[in-house]
Protein backbone atom coordinates (compact mmCIF):
# COMPACT_ATOMS: atom_id res chain seq x y z
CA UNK A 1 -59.25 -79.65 147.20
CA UNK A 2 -59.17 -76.09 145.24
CA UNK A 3 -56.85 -75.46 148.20
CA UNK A 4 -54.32 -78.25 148.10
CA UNK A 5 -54.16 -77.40 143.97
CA UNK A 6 -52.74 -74.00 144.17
CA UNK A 7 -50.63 -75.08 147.46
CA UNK A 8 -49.13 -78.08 144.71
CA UNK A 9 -49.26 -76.41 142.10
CA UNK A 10 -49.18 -72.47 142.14
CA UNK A 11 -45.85 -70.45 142.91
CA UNK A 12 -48.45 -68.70 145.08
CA UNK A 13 -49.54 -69.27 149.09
CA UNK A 14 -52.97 -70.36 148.69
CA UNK A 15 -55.40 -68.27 151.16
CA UNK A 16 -58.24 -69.63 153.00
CA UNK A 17 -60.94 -66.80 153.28
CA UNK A 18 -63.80 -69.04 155.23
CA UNK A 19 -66.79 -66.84 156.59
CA UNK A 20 -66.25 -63.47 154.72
CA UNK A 21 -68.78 -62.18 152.57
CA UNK A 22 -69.20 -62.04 148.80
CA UNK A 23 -68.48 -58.36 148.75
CA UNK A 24 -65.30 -58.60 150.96
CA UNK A 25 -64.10 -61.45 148.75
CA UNK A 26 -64.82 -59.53 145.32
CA UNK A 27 -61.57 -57.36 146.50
CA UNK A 28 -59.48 -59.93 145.41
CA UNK A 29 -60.93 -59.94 141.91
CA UNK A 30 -60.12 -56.26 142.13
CA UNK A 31 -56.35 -57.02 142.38
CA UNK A 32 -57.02 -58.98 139.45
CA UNK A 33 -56.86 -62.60 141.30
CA UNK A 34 -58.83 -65.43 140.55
CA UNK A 35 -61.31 -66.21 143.68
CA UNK A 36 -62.74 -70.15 144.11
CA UNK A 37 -65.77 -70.29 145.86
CA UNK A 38 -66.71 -73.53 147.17
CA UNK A 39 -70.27 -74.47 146.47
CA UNK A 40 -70.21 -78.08 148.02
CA UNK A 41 -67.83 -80.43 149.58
CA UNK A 42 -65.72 -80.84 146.92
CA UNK A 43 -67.10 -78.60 144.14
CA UNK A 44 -66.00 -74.62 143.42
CA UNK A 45 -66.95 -72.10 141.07
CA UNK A 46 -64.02 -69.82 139.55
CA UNK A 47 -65.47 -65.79 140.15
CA UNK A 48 -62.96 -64.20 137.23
CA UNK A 49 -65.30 -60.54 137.48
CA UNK A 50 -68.23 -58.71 138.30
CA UNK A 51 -69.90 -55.38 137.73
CA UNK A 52 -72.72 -53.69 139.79
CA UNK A 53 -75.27 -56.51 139.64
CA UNK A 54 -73.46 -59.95 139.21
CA UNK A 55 -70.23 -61.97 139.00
CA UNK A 56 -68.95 -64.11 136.17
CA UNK A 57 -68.10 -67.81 137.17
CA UNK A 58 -66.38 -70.61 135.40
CA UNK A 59 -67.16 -74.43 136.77
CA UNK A 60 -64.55 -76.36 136.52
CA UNK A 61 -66.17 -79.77 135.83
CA UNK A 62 -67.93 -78.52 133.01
CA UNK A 63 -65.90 -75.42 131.51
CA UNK A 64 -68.96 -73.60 131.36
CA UNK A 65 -68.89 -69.65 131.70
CA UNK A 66 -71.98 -68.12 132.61
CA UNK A 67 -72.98 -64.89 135.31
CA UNK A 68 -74.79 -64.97 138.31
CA UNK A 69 -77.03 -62.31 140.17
CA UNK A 70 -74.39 -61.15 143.00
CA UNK A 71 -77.79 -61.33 145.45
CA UNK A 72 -78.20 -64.86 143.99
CA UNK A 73 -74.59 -66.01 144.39
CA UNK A 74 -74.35 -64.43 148.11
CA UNK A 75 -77.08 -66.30 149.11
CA UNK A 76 -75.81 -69.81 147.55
CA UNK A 77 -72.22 -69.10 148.72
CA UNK A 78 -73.44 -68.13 152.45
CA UNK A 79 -75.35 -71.88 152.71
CA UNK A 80 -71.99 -73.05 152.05
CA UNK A 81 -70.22 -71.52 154.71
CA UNK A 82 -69.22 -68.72 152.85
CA UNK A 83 -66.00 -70.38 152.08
CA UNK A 84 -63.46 -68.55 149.50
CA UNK A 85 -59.78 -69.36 148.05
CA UNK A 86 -57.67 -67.10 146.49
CA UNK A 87 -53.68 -66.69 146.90
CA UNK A 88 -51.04 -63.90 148.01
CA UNK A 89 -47.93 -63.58 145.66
């Protein structure tokens, strides 16, 4: 899991973040850390930004960059428990 990865691999504690919204999550992005945001069982998106009407996401599995509406992404990320990763240094 995205969590297990950064527990292995990071110099970082990993942070669980389950059931906050998009909007209380973004804050980490603020501090200028990298937020997962599971979107499935065992698949994430990477949120690396935002501005005032959507967030910029990199999957994993493909490497593919692209932006999503931040109503949009709330939406997808709330019918998936509104589950979030990021890390405390």
């Amino acid at each position: 899991s995205a969590f297990e990865l950064l527990q292995t691999y990071s110099k970082y504690k990993p942070i669980r973040l389950t059931g906050i919204s998009l909007d209380d999550a973004l804050y980490f992005i603020v501090k200028g850390k990298p937020l997962f945001a599971m979107t499935g069982l065992n698949k994430a998106l990477v949120i690396y930004g935002y501005d005032a009407y959507n967030i910029y996401v990199a999957d994993p599995s493909t490497g593919k960059k692209s932006k999503m509406g931040l109503q949009t992404a709330a939406k997808q990320f709330e019918e998936n428990g509104n589950i979030f990763i990021s890390y405390l240094e």
